[in-house]
C-alpha atoms as a PDB file:
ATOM      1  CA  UNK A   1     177.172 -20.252-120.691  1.00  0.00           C
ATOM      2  CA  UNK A   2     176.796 -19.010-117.426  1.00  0.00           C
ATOM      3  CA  UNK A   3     180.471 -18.044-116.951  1.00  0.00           C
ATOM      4  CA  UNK A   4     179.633 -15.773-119.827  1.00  0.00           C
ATOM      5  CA  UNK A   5     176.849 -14.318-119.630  1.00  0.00           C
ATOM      6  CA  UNK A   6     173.998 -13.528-116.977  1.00  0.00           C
ATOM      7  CA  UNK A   7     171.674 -16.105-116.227  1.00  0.00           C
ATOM      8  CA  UNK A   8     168.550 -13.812-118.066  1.00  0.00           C
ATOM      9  CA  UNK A   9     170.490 -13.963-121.376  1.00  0.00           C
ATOM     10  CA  UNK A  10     171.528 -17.851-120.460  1.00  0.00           C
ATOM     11  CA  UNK A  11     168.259 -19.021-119.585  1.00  0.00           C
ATOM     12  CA  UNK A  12     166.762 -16.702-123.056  1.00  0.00           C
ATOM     13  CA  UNK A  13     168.872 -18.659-125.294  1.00  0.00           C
ATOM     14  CA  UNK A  14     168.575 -22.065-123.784  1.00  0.00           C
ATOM     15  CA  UNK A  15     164.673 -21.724-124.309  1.00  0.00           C
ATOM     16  CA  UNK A  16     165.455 -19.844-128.029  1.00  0.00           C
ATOM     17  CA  UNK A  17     167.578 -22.240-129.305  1.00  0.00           C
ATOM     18  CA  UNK A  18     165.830 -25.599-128.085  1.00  0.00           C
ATOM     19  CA  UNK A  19     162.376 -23.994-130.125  1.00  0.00           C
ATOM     20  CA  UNK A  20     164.337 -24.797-133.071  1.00  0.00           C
ATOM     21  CA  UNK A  21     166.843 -27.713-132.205  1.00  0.00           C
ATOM     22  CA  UNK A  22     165.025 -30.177-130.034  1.00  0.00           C
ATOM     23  CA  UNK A  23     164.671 -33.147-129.793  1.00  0.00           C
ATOM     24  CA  UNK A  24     167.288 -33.583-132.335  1.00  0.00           C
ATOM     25  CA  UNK A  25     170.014 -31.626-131.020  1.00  0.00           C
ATOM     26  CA  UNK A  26     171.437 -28.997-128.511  1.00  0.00           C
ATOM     27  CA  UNK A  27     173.248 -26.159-129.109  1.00  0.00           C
ATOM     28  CA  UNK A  28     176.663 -25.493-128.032  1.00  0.00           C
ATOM     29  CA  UNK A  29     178.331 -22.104-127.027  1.00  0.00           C
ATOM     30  CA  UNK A  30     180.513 -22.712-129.692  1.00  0.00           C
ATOM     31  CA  UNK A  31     178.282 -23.577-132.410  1.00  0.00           C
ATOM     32  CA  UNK A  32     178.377 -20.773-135.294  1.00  0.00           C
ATOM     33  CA  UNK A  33     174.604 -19.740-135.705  1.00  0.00           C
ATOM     34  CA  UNK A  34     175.111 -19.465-139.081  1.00  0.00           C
ATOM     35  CA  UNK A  35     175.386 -23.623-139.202  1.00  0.00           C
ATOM     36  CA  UNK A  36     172.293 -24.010-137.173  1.00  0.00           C
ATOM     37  CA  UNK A  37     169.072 -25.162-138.775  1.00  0.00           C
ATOM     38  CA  UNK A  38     167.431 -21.900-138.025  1.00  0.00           C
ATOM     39  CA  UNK A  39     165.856 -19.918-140.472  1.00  0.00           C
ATOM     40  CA  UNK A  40     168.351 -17.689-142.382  1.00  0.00           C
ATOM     41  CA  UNK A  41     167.408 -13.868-140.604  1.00  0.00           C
ATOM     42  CA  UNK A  42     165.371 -15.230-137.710  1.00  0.00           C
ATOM     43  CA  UNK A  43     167.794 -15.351-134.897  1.00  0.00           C
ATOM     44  CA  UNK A  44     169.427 -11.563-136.257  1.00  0.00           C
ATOM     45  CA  UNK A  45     166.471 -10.378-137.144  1.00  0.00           C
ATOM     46  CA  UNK A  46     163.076 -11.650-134.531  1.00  0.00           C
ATOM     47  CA  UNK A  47     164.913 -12.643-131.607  1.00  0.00           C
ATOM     48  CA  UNK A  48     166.916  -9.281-130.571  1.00  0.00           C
ATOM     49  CA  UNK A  49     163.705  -7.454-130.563  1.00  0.00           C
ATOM     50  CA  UNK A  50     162.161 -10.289-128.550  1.00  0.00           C
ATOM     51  CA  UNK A  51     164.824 -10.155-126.001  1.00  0.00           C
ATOM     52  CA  UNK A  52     164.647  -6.698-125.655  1.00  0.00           C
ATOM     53  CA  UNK A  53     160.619  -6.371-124.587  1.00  0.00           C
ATOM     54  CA  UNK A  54     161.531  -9.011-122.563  1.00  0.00           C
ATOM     55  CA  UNK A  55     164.161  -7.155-120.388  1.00  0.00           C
ATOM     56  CA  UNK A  56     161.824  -3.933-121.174  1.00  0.00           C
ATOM     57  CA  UNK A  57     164.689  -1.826-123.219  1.00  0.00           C
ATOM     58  CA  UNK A  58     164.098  -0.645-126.624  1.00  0.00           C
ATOM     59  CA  UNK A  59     165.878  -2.731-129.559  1.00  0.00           C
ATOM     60  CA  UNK A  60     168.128  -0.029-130.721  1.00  0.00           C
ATOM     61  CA  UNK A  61     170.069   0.145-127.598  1.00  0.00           C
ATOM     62  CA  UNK A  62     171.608  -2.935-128.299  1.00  0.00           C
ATOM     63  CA  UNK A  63     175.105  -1.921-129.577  1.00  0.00           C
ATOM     64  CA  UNK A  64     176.402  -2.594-133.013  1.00  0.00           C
ATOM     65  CA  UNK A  65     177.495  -6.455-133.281  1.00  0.00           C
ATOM     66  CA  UNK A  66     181.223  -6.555-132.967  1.00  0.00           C
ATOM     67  CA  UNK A  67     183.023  -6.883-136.122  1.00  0.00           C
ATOM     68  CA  UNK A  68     185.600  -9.076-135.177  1.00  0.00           C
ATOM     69  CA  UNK A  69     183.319 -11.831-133.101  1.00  0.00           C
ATOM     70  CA  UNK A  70     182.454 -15.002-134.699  1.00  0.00           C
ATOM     71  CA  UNK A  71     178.847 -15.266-134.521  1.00  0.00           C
ATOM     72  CA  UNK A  72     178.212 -17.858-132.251  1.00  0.00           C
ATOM     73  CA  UNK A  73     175.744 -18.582-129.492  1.00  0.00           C
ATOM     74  CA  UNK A  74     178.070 -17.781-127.062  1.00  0.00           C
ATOM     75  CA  UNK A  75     179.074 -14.130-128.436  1.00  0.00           C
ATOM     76  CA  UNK A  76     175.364 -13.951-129.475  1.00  0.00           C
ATOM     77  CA  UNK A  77     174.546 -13.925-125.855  1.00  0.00           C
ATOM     78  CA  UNK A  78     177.810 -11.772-124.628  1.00  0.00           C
ATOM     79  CA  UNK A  79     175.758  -9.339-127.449  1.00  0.00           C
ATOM     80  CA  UNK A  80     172.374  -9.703-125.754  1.00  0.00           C
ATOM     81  CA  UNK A  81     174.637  -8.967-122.533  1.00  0.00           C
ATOM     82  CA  UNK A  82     175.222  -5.484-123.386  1.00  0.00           C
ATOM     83  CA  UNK A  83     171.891  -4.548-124.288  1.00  0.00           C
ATOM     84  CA  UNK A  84     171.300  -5.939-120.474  1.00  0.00           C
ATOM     85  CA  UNK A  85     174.184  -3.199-119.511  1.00  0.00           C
ATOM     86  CA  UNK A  86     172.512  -0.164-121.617  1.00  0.00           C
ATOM     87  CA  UNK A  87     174.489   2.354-122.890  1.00  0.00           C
ATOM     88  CA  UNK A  88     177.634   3.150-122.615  1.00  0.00           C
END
């Protein structure tokens, strides 16, 4: 992940995604978060607005979720990445 994204939104995701995975599994860049044994809304719904009070930038500057991206952990965090950016 860290050729994709900046090490904040690498390093949020790593601890995210091991709350829910570990010790049974890891999560991959590639892995579709809609296949992941997370709850159903949690990860579009809690952990956006976690992120941003984080990185101290209001929720609803993070852009619309691009329509033709898979949903996967690594396009989750290029997402996160441009509510890092701000507005464009």
């Amino acid at each position: 992940m860290g050729s994709d994204v900046s090490p904040e939104v690498s390093e949020f995701l790593w601890d995210t995604m091991l709350f829910y995975l570990a010790p049974r599994l890891f999560p991959h860049p590639d892995d579709d978060l809609k296949d992941l044994p997370i709850d159903d809304h949690d990860w579009s719904m809690d952990r956006p607005r976690d992120f941003a009070e984080r990185h101290e930038f209001a929720e609803d500057d993070l852009p619309n979720w691009p329509s033709s991206w898979p949903v996967t952990v690594r396009n989750y965090g290029k997402w996160l990445d441009l509510g890092l950016k701000g507005p464009v």
